[in-house]
C-alpha atoms as a PDB file:
ATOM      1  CA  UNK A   1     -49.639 -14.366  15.286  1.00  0.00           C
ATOM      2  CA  UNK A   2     -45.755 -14.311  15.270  1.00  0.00           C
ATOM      3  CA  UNK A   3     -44.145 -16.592  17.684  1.00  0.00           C
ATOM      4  CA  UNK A   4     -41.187 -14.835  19.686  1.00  0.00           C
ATOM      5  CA  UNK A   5     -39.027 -18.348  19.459  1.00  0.00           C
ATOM      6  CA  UNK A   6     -39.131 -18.586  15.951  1.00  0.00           C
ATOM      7  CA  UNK A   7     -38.300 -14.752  15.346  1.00  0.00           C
ATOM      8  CA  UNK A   8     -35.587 -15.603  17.635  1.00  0.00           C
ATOM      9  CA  UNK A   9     -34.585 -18.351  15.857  1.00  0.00           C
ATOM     10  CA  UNK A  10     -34.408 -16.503  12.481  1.00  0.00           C
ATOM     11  CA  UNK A  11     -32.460 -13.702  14.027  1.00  0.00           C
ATOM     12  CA  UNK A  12     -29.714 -16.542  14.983  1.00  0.00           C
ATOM     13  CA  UNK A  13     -29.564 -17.797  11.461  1.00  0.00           C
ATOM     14  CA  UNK A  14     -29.355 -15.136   9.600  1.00  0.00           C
ATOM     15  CA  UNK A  15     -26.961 -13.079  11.775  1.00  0.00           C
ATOM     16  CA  UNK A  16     -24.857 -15.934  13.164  1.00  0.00           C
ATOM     17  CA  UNK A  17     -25.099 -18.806  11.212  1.00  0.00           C
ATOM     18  CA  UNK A  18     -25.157 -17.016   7.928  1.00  0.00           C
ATOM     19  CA  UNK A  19     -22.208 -15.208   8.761  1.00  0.00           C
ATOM     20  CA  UNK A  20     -20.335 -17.854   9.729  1.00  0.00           C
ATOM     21  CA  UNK A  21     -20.984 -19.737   6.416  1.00  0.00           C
ATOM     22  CA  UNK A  22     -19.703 -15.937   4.347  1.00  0.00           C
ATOM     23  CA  UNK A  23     -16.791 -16.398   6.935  1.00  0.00           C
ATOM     24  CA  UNK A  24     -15.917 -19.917   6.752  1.00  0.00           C
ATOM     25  CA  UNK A  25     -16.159 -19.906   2.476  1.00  0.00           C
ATOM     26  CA  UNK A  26     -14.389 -17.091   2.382  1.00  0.00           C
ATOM     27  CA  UNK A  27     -11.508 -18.504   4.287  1.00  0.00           C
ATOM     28  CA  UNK A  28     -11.789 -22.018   2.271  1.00  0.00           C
ATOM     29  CA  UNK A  29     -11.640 -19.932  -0.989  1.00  0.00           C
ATOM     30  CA  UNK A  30      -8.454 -18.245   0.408  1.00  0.00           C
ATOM     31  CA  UNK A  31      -6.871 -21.692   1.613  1.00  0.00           C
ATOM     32  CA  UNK A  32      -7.547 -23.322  -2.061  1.00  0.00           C
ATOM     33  CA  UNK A  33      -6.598 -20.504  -3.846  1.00  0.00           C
ATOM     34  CA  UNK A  34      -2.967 -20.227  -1.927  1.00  0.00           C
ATOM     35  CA  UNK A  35      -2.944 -24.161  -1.979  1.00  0.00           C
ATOM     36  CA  UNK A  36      -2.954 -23.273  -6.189  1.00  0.00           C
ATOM     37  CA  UNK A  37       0.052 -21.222  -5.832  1.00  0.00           C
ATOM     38  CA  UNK A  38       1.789 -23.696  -4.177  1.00  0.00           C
ATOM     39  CA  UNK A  39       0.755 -26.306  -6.832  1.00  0.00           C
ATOM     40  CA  UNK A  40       1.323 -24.007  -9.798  1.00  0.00           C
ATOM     41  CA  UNK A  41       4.913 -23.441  -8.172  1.00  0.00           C
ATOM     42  CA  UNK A  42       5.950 -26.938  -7.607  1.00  0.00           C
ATOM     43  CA  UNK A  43       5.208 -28.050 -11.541  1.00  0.00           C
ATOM     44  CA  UNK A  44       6.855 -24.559 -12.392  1.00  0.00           C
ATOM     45  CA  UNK A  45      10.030 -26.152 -10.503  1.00  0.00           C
ATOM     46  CA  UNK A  46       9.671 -29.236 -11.666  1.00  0.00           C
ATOM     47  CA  UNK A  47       9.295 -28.272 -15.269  1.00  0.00           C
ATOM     48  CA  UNK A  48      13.174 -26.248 -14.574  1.00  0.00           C
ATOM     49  CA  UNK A  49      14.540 -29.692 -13.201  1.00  0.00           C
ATOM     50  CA  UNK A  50      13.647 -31.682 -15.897  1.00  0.00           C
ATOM     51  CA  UNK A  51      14.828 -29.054 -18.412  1.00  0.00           C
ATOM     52  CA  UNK A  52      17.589 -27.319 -16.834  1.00  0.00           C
ATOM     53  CA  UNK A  53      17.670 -24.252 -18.838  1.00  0.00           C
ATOM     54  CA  UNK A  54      20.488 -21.800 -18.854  1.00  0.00           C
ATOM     55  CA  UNK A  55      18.546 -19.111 -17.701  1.00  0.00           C
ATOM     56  CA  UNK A  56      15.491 -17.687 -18.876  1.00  0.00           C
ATOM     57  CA  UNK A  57      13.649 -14.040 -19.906  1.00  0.00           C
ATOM     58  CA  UNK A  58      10.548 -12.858 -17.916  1.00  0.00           C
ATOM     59  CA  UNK A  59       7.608 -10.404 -17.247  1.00  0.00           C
ATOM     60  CA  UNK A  60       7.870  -9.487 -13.540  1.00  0.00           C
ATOM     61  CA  UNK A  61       5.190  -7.481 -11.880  1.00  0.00           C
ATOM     62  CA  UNK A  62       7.264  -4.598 -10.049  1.00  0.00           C
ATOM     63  CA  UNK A  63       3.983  -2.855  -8.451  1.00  0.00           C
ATOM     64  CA  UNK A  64       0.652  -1.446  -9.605  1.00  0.00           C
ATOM     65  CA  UNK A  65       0.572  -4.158 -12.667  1.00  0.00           C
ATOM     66  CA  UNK A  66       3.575  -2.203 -13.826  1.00  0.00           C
ATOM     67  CA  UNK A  67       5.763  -5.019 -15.569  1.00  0.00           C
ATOM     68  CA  UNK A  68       9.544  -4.565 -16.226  1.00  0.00           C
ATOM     69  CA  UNK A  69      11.579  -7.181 -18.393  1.00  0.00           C
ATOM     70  CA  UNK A  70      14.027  -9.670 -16.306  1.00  0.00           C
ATOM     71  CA  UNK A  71      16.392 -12.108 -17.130  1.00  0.00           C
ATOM     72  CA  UNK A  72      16.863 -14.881 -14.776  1.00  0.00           C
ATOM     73  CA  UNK A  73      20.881 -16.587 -15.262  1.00  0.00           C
ATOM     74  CA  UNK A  74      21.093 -19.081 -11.805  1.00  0.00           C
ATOM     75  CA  UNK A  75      18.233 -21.398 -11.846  1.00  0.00           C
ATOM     76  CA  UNK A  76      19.886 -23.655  -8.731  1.00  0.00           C
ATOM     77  CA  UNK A  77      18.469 -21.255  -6.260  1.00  0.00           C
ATOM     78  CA  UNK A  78      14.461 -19.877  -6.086  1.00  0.00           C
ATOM     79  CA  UNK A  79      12.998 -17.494  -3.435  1.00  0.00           C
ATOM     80  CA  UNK A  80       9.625 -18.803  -1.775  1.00  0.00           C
ATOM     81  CA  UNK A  81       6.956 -16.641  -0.180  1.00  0.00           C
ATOM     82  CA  UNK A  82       6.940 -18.864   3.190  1.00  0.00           C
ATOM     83  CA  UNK A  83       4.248 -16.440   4.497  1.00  0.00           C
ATOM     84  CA  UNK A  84       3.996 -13.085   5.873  1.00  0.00           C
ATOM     85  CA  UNK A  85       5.592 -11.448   2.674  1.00  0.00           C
ATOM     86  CA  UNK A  86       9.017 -13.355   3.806  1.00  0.00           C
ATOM     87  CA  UNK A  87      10.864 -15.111   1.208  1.00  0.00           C
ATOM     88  CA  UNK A  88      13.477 -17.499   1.897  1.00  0.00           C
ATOM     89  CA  UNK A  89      15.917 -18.732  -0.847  1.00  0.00           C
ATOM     90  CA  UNK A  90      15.681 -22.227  -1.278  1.00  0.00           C
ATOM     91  CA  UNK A  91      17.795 -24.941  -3.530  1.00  0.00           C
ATOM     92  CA  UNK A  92      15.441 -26.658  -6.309  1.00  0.00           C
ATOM     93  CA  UNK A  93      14.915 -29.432  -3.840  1.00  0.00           C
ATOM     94  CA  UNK A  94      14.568 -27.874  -1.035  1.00  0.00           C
ATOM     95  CA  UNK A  95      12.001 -25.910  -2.634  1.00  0.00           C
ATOM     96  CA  UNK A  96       9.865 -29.122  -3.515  1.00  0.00           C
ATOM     97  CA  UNK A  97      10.267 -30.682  -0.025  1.00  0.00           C
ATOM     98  CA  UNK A  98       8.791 -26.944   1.678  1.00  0.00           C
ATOM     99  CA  UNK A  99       5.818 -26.416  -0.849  1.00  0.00           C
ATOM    100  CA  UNK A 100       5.043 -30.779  -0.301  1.00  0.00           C
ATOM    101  CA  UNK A 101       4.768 -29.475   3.233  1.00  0.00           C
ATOM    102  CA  UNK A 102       3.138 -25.803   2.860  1.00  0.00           C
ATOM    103  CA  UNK A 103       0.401 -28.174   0.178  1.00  0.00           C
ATOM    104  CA  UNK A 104      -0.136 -30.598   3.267  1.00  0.00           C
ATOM    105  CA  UNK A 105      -0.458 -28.178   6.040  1.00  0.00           C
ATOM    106  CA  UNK A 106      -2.990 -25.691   4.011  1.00  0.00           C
ATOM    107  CA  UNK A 107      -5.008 -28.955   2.660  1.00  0.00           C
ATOM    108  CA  UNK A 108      -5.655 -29.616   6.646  1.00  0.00           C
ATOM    109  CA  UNK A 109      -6.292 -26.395   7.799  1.00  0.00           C
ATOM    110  CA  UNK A 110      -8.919 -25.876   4.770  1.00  0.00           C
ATOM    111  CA  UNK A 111      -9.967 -29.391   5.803  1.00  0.00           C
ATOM    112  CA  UNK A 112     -10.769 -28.340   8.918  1.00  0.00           C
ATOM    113  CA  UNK A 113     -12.961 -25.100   7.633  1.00  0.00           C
ATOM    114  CA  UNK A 114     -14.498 -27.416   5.431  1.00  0.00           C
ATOM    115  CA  UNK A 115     -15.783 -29.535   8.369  1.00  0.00           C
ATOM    116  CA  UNK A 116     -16.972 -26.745  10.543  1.00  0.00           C
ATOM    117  CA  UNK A 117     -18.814 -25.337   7.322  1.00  0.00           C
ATOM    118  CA  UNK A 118     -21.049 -28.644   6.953  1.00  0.00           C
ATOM    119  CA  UNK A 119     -21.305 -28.408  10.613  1.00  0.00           C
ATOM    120  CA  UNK A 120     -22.987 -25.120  10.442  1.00  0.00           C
ATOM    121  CA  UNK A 121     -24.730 -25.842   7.195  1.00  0.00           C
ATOM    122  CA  UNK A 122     -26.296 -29.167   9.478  1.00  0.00           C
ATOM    123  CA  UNK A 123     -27.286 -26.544  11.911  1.00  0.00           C
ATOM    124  CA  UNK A 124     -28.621 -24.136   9.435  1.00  0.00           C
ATOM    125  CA  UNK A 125     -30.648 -27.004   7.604  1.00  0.00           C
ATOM    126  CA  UNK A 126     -31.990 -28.196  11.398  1.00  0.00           C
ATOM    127  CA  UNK A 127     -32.945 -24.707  12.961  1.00  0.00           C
ATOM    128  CA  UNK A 128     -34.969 -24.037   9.052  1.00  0.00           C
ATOM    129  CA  UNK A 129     -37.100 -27.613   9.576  1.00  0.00           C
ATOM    130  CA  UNK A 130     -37.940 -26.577  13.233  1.00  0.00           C
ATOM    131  CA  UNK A 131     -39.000 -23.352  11.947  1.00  0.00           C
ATOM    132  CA  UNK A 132     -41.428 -25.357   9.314  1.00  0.00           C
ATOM    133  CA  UNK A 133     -42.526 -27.568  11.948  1.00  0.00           C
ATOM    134  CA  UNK A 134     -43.993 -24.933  14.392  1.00  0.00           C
ATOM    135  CA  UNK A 135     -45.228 -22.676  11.332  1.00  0.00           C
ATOM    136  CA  UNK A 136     -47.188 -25.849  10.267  1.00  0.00           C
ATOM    137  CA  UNK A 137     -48.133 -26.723  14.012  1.00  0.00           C
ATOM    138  CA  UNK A 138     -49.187 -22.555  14.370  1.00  0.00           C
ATOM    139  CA  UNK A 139     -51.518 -23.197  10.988  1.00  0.00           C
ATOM    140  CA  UNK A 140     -53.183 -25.955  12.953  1.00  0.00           C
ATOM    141  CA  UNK A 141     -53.927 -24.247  16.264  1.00  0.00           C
ATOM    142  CA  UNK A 142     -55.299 -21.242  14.366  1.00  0.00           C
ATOM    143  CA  UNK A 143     -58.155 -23.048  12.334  1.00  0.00           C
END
């Protein structure tokens, strides 16, 4: 005989507790893969300072994976994506000091998701052994 707590109880895990795990991983994959970007940038910059080319030749994506050749003469100044689609032109340094930042602000905030995520996996993992429990307590008031 079906027990109306436990249906309950599997109704809250897989439409809350579930979905907050797809929600939560999905933002963490979103934090670490912008948290790349900023990584990937700062070595790109750093590579320029140690080098100090001239100038450089490029692919640049100008839409719809539609790539146009550019040439790139003044390497003192680089624009950065500081959110929002807004870019900001920033000296070499400068540059460094705001992705150092960007990496440690996005490393907490992903920190954070990360925490609630075992939080609800602790829940998830709790509300499935109480479920056992009363299945196995059910089996023994039935025979």
């Amino acid at each position: 005989m079906p027990n109306f707590a436990t249906e309950n109880l599997e109704i809250f895990i897989n439409d809350v507790l579930k979905e907050d795990l797809k929600y939560l991983d999905r933002y963490i994959t979103k934090y670490n893969e912008e948290i790349m970007e900023f990584v990937q940038l700062k070595n790109t910059i750093q590579t320029l300072q140690e080098h100090r080319p001239t100038g450089y030749k490029t692919q640049m994506n100008i839409g719809a994976n539609l790539f146009m050749e550019a040439k790139v003469d003044d390497l003192n100044t680089v624009l950065v994506d500081i959110g929002k689609g807004v870019y900001i032109p920033f000296t070499l340094e400068e540059a460094l000091r705001f992705i150092e930042f960007k990496i440690k602000i996005l490393t907490k905030e992903c920190d954070v998701l990360r925490e609630e995520s075992i939080k609800k996996r602790s829940e998830l993992k709790v509300t499935l052994m109480y479920i056992a429990e009363q299945e196995k307590l059910n089996e023994i008031e039935n025979q």
